[in-house]
Protein backbone atom coordinates (compact mmCIF):
# COMPACT_ATOMS: atom_id res chain seq x y z
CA UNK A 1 -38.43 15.24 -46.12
CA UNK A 2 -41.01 16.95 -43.97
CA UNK A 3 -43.37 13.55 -43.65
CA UNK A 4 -40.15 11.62 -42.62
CA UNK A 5 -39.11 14.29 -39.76
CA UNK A 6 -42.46 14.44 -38.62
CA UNK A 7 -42.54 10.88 -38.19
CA UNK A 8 -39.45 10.76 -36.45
CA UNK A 9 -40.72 13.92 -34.28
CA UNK A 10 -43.34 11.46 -33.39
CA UNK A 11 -40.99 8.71 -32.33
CA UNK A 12 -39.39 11.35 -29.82
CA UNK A 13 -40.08 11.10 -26.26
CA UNK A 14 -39.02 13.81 -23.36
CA UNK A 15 -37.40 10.98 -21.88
CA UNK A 16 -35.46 10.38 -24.90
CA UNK A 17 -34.84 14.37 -24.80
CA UNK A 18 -33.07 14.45 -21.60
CA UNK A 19 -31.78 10.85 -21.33
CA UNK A 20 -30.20 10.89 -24.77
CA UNK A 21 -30.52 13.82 -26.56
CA UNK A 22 -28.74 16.38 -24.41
CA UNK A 23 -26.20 14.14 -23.64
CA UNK A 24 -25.70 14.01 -27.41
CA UNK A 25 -25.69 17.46 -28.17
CA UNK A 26 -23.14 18.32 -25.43
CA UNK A 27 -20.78 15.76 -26.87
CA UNK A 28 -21.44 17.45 -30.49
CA UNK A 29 -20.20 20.47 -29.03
CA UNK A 30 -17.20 19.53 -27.13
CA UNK A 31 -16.34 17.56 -30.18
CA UNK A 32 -16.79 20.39 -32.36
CA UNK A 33 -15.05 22.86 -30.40
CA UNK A 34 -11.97 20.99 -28.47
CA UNK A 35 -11.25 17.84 -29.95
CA UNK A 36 -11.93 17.81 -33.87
CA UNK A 37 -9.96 21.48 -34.01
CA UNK A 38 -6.68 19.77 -33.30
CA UNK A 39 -6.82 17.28 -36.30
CA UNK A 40 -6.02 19.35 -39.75
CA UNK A 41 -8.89 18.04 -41.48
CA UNK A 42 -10.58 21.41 -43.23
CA UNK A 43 -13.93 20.96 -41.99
CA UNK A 44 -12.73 21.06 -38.49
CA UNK A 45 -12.31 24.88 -38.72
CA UNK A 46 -16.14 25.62 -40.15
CA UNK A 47 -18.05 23.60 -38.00
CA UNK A 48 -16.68 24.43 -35.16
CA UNK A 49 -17.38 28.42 -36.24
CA UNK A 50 -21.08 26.63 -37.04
CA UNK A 51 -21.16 25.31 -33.41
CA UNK A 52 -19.86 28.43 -31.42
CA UNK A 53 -21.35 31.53 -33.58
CA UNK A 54 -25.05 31.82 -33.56
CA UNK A 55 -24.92 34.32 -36.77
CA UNK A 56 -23.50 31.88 -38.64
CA UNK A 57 -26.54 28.66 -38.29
CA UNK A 58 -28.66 31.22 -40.34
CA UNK A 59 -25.29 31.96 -43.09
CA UNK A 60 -24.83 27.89 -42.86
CA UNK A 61 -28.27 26.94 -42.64
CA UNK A 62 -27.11 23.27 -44.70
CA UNK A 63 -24.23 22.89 -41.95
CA UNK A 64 -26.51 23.80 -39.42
CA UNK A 65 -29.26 20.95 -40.67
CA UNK A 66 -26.51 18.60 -40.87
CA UNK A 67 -25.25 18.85 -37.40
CA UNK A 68 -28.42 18.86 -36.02
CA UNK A 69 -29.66 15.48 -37.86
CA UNK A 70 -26.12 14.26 -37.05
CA UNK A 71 -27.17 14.93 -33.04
CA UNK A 72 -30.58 13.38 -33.38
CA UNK A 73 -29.25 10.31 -35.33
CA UNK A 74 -26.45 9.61 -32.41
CA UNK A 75 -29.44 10.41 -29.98
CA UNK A 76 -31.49 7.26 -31.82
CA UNK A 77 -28.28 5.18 -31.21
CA UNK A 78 -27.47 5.97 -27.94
CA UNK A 79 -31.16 5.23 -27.12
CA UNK A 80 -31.09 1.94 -28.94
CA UNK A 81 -28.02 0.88 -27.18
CA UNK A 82 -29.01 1.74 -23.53
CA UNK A 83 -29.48 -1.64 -22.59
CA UNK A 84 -26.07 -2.40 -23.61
CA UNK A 85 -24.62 0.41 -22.10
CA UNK A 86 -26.49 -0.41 -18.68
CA UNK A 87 -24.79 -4.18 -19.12
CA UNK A 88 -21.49 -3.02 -19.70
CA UNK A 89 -21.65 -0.44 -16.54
CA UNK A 90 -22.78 -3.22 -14.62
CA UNK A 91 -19.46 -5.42 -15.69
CA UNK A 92 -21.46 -8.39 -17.30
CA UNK A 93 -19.17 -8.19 -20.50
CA UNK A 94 -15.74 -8.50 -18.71
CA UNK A 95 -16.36 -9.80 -14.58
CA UNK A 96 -14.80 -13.03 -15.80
CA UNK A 97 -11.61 -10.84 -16.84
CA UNK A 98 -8.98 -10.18 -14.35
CA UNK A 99 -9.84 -7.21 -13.41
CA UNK A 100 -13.98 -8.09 -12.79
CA UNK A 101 -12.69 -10.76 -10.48
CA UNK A 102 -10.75 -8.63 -8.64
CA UNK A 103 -13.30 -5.77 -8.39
CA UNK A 104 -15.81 -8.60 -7.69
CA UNK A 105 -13.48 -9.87 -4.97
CA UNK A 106 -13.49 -6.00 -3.48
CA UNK A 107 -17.03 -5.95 -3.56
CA UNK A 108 -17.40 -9.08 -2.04
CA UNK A 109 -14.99 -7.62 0.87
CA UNK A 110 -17.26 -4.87 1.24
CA UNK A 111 -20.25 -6.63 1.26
CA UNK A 112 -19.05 -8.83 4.12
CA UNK A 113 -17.61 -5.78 6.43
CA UNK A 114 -21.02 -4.24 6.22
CA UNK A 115 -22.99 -7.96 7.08
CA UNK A 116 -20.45 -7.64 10.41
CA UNK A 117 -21.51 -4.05 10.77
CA UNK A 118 -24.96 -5.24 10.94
CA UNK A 119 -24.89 -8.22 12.97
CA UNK A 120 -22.59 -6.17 15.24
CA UNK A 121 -25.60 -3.84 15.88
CA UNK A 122 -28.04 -6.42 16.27
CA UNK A 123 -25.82 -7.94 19.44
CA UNK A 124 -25.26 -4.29 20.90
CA UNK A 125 -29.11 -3.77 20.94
CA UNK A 126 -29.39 -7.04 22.55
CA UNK A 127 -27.01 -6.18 24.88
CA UNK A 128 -28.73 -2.94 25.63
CA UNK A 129 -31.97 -4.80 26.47
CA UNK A 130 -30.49 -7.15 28.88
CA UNK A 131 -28.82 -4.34 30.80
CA UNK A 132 -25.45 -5.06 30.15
CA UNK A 133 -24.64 -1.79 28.80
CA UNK A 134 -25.68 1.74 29.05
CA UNK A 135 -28.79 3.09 27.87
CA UNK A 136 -26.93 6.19 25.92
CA UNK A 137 -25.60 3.99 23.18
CA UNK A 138 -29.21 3.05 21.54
CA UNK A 139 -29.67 5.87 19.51
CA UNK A 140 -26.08 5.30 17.44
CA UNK A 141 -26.78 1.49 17.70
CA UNK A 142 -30.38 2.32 16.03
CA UNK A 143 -28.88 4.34 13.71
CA UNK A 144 -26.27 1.88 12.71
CA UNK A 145 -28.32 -1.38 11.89
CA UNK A 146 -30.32 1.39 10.01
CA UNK A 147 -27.90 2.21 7.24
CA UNK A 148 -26.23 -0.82 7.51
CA UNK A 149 -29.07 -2.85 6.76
CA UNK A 150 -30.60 0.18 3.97
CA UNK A 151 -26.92 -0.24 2.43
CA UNK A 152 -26.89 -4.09 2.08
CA UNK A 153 -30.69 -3.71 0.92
CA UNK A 154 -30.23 -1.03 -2.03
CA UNK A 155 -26.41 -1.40 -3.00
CA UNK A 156 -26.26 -5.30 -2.81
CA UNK A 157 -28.33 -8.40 -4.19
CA UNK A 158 -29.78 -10.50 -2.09
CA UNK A 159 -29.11 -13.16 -4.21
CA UNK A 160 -25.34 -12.98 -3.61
CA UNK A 161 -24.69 -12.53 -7.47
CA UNK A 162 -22.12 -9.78 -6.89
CA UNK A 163 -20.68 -7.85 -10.08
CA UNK A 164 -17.84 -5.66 -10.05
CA UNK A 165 -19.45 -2.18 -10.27
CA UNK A 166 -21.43 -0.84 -7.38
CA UNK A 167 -23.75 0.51 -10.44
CA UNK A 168 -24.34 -3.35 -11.34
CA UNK A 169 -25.44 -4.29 -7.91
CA UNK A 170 -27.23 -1.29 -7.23
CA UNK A 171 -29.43 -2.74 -10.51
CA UNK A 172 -29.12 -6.54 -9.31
CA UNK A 173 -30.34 -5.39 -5.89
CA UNK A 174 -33.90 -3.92 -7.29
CA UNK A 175 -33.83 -6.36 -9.54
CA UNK A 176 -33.68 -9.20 -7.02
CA UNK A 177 -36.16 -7.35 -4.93
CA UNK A 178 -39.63 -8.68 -5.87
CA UNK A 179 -38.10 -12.60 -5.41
CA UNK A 180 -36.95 -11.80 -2.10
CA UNK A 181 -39.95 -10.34 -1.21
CA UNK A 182 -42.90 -12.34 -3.31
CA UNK A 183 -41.23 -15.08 -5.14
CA UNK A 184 -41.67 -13.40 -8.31
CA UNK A 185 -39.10 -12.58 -10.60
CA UNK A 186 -38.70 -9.37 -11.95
CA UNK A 187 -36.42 -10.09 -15.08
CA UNK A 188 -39.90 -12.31 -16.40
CA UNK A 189 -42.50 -10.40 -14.72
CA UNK A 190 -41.56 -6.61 -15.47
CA UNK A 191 -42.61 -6.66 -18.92
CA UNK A 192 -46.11 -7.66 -18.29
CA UNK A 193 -46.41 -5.56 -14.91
CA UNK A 194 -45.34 -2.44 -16.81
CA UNK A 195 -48.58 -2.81 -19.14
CA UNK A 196 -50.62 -2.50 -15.92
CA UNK A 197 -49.34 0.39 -14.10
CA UNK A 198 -51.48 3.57 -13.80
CA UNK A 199 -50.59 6.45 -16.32
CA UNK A 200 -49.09 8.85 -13.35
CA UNK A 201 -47.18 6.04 -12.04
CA UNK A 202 -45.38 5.01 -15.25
CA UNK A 203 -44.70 8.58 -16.04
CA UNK A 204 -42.89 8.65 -12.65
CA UNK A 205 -40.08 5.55 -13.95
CA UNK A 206 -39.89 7.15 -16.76
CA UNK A 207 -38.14 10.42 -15.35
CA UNK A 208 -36.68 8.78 -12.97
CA UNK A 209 -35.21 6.46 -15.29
CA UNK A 210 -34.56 9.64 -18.23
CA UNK A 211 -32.23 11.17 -15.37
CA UNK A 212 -30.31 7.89 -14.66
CA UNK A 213 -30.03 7.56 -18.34
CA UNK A 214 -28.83 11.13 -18.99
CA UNK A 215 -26.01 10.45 -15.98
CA UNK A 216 -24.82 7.16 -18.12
CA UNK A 217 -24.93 8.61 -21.27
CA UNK A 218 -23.16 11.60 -20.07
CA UNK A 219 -20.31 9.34 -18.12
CA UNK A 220 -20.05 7.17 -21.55
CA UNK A 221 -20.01 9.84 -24.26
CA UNK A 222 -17.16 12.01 -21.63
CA UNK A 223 -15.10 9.10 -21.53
CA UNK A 224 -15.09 8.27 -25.57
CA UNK A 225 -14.24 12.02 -26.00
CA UNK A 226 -11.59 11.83 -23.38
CA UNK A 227 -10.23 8.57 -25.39
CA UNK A 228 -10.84 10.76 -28.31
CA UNK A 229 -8.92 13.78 -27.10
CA UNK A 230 -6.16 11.43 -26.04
CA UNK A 231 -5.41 10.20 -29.25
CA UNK A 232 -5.86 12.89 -31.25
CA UNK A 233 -3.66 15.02 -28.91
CA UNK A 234 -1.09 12.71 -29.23
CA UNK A 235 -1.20 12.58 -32.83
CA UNK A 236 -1.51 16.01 -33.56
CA UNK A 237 -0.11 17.75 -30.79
CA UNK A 238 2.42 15.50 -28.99
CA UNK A 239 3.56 16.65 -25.75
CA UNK A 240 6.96 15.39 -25.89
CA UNK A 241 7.26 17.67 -28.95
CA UNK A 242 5.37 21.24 -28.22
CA UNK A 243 5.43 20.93 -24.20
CA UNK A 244 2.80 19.99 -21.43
CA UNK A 245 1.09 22.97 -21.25
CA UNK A 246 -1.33 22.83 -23.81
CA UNK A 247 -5.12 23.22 -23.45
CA UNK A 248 -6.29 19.50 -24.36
CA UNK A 249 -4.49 18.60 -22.07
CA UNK A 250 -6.47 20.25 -19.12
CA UNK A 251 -9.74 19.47 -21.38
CA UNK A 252 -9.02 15.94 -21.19
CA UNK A 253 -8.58 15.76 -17.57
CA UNK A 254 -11.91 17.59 -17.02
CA UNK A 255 -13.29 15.31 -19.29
CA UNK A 256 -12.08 12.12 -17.67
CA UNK A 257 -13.10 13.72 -13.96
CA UNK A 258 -17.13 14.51 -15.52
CA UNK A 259 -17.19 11.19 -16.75
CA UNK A 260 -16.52 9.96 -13.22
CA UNK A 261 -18.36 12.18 -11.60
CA UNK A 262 -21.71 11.86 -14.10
CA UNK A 263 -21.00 7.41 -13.03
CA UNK A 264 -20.90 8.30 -9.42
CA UNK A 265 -24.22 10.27 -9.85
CA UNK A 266 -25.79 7.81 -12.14
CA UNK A 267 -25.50 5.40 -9.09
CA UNK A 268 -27.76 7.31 -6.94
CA UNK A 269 -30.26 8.04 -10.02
CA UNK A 270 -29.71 4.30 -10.49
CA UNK A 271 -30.78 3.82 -6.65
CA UNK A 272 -34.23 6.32 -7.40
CA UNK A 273 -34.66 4.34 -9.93
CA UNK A 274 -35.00 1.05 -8.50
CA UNK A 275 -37.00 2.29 -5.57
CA UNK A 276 -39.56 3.49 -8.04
CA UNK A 277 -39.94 -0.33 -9.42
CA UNK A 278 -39.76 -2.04 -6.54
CA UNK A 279 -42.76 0.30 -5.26
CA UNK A 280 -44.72 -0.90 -8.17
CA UNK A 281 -44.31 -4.98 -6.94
CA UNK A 282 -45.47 -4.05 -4.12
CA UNK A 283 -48.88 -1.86 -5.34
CA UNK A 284 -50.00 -3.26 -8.58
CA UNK A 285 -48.51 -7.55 -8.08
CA UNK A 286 -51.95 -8.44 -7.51
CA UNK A 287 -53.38 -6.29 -9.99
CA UNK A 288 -51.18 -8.13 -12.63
CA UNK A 289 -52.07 -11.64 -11.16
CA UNK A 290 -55.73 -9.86 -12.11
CA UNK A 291 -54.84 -9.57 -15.61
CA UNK A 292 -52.93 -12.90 -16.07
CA UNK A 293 -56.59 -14.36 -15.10
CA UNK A 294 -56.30 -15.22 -11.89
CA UNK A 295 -58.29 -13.04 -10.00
CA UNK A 296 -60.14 -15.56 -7.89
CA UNK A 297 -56.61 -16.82 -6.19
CA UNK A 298 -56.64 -15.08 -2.74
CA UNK A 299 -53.15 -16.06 -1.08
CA UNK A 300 -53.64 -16.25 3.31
CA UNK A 301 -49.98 -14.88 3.54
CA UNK A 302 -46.89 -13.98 1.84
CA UNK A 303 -45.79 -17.96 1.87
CA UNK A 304 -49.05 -19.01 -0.78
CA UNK A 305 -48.18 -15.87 -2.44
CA UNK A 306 -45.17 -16.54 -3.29
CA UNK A 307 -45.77 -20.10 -4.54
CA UNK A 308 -48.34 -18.81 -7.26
CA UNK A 309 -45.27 -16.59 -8.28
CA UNK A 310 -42.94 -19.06 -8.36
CA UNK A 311 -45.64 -21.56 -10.75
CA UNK A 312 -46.13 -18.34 -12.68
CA UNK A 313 -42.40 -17.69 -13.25
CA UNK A 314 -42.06 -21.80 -14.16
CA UNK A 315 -44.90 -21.09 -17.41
CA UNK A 316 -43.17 -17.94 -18.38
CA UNK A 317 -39.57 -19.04 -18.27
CA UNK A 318 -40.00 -22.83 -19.44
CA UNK A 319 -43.25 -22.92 -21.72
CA UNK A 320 -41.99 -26.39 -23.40
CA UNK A 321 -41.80 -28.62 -20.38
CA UNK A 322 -44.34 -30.39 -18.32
CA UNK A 323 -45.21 -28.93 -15.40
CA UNK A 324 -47.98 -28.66 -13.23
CA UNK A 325 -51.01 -26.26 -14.32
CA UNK A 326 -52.26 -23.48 -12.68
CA UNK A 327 -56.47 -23.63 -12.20
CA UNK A 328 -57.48 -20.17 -12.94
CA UNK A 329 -59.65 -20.03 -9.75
CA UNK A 330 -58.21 -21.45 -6.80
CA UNK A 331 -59.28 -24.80 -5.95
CA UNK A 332 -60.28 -26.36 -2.10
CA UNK A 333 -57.73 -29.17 -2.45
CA UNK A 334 -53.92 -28.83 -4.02
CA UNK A 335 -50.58 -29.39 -3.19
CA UNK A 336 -47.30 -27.56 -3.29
CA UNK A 337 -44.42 -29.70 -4.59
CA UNK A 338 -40.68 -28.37 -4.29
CA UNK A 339 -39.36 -28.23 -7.39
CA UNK A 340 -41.71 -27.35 -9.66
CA UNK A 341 -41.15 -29.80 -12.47
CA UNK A 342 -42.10 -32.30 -9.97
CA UNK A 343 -45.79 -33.43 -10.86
CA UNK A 344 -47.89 -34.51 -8.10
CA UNK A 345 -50.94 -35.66 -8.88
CA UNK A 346 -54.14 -35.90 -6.24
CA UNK A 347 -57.55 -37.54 -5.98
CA UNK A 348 -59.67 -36.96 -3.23
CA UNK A 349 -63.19 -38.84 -1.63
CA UNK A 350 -65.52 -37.57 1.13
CA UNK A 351 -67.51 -39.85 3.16
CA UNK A 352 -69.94 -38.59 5.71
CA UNK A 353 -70.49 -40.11 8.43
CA UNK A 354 -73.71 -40.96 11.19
CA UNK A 355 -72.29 -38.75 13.79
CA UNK A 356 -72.69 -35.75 10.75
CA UNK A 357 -68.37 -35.46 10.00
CA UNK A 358 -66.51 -35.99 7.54
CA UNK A 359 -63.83 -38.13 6.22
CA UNK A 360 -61.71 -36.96 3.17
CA UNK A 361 -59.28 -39.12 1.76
CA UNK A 362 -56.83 -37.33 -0.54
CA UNK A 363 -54.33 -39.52 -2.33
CA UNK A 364 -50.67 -37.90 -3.33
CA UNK A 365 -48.92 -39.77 -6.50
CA UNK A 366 -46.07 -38.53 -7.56
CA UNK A 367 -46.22 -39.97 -11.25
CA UNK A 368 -45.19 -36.95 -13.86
CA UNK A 369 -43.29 -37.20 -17.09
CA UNK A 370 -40.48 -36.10 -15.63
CA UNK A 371 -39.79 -39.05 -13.47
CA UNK A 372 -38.48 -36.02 -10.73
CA UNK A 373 -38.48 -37.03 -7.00
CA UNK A 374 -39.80 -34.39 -4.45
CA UNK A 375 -38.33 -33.08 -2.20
CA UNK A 376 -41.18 -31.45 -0.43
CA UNK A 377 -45.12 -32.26 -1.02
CA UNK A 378 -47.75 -30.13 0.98
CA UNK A 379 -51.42 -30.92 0.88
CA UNK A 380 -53.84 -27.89 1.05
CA UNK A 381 -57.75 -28.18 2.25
CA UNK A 382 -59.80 -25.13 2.05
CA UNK A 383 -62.47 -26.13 4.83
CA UNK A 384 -65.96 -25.36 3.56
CA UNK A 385 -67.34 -22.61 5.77
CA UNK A 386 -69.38 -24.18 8.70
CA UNK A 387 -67.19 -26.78 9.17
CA UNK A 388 -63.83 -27.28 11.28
CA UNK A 389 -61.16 -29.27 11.53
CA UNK A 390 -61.82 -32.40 13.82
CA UNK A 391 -58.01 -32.11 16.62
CA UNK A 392 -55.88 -35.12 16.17
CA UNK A 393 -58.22 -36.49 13.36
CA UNK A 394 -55.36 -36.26 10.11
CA UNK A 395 -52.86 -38.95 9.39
CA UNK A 396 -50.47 -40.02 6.43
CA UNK A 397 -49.98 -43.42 5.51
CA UNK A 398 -51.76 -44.43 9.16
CA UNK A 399 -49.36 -42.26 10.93
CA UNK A 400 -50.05 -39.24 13.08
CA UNK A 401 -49.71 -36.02 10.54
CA UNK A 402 -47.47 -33.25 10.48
CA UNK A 403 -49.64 -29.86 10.48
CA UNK A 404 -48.35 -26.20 8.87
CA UNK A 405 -51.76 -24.59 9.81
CA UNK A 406 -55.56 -25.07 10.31
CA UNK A 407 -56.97 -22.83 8.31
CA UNK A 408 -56.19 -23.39 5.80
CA UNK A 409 -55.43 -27.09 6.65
CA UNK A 410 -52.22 -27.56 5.27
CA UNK A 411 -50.44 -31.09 6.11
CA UNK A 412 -46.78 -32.17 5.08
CA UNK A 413 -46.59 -34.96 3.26
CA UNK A 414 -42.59 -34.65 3.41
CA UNK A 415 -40.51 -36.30 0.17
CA UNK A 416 -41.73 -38.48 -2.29
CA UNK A 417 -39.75 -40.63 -4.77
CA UNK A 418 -40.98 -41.08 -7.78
CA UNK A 419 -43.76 -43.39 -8.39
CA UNK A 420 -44.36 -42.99 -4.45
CA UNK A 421 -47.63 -42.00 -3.17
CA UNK A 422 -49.15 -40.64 0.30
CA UNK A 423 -52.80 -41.59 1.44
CA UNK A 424 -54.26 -38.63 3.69
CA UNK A 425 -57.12 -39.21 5.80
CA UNK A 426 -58.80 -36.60 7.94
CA UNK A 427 -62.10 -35.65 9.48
CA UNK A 428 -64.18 -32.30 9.34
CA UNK A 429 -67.49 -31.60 11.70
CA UNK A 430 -69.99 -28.81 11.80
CA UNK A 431 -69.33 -26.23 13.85
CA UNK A 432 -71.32 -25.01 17.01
């Protein structure tokens, strides 16, 4: 008995303590002492004199085991199913019920008075500038596109996946974050980024995330005793029969008003909570990209970044289906294809020439398994260092080319049907 308590003593975190655990031991006592005394089932009586006299957990030191290993065990289960509780405050279960549409269609209200809040502030600024209004009115207009746009960014995706509980799109806004942002998804990616965070940093999510639990927990276990209380009073202790004024009564509305209360808080904690995460994308991405073995990739800008995410997310999600690979050091020559299971496939020459440049020819084939057209192919050319890019010297297919940037050279090749190909030709020199 000792070895297996110890072991579970082990298993016991201080998240778990205050996320679950206290949580569980208040609704042990409110079910002990309010709602199991109105049923006439004899053990009612002694355990709720176990729960509310301290003399007696050393007279009933077997009741007094029992209730606590009865506290711990909920504790286990209530930590087991936070992910489902999390799912079903969010209002994935039942948004395709009547009621989830017609939250989701309130939400959707909301979100769209707050978009015209914004925008509104954007044109009063602009009016400001131009003159056509008084300078007085900047401050409130600054202040306005402020919480506007910090109420659109941590109570609403930015995917546009609304859910009927602000708690849900408080979570869908963090959790849409990072492929707003980077182009990397944090539903595939948060897993493997968690494993690289530094030891101070993780501790920090965890608290945060213990108090957001122990407001959910709280709101869920207040409402099953107020369903609890209901029935039981009504079983027990009808009010049509012994009157209106009777003390569950008042303990079940105080029940039913915590629970709110403890939801309304948990969507704040939830709101801590996702700041926390999203602060980790944006320290320790590149340190994961590190770890996943590409360490040599060095993106120019957010754009490149976000297309290594978005081939990343493509291995992870869909391991089974061609696509193209990912070199673990970043090669001079590639190209970007939109979508991804689009295989483009490239071969390139260099020719120098008598007046010292040089001519690359890079041929684009779109020929994967797939048989998927493109709908966007860009070529990429690292340019060796001492050399530049020779002005008006690229074309596709003969014609005059379309550039994105110099350096890198990048070059749109536009769409390509399957089985279609591009031939690039351009010409590099040494530089002064």
């Amino acid at each position: 008995m000792a070895d297996f308590l110890s072991k579970i003593s082990g298993q016991i975190t201080g998240s778990m303590i205050v996320g679950s655990f206290f949580p569980v031991l208040l609704f042990v006592v409110v079910l002990s002492l309010v709602v199991l005394p109105l049923t006439p089932a004899p053990f009612a009586k002694n355990l709720a004199n176990v729960v509310s006299s301290a003399k007696s957990w050393d007279e009933k030191g077997l009741a007094t085991l029992i209730a606590s290993l009865v506290a711990l065990a909920l504790a286990i289960v209530i930590q087991a199913m936070n992910g489902s509780l999390i799912r079903l405050y969010e209002g994935y279960p039942w948004k395709e019920s009547w009621i989830g549409a017609w939250l989701t269609r309130r939400k959707q209200q909301e979100f769209e008075k707050i978009t015209r809040l914004r925008k509104r502030a954007k044109k009063l600024r602009l009016e400001i500038r131009l003159g056509n209004l008084p300078p007085s009115l900047p401050v409130k207009t600054i202040a306005m596109q402020r919480e506007t746009g910090r109420a659109l960014n941590d109570y609403f995706p930015s995917d546009g996946g609304l859910l009927p509980t602000a708690l849900g799109n408080v979570v869908r806004a963090f959790e849409t974050y990072s492929t707003r942002q980077y182009g990397a998804p944090m539903v595939a990616l948060w897993p493997r980024l968690r494993n690289v965070l530094e030891n101070d940093r993780a501790q920090a999510i965890d608290n945060v995330k213990a108090n957001f639990d122990f407001m959910l927990n709280s709101s869920f276990l207040g409402t099953v005793l107020a369903l609890g209380l209901t029935g039981v009073g009504f079983i027990w202790r009808n009010p049509l029969e012994y009157g209106i004024a009777q003390r569950w009564i008042g303990w079940d509305i105080a029940l039913m008003a915590i629970s709110w209360l403890a939801y309304v808080a948990a969507i704040g904690r939830a709101v801590d909570w996702g700041t926390q995460v999203e602060a980790c994308f944006d320290l320790y991405r590149r340190s994961l990209l590190d770890k996943l073995g590409y360490a040599e990739w060095k993106p120019a800008d957010l754009t490149e970044e976000r297309r290594i995410w978005e081939l990343i997310n493509y291995k992870f999600s869909f391991p089974d289906e061609p696509s193209p690979d990912i070199p673990y050091r970043m090669p001079p020559a590639l190209v970007t294809v939109e979508p991804l299971a689009a295989m483009v496939a490239l071969t390139q020459t260099v020719v120098p020439g008598e007046d010292k440049t040089i001519t690359v020819t890079a041929e684009a084939a779109n020929n994967g398994p797939l048989a998927i057209p493109a709908n966007r192919v860009v070529l990429r050319e690292e340019i060796p260092t001492g050399m530049s890019y020779v002005a008006g010297s690229a074309a596709v297919n003969g014609a005059a080319a379309t550039l994105l940037s110099i350096n890198p050279l990048q070059i749109d090749l536009g769409p390509m049907a399957y089985y279609e190909s591009r031939t690039v030709v351009f010409k590099l020199k040494p530089q002064a």
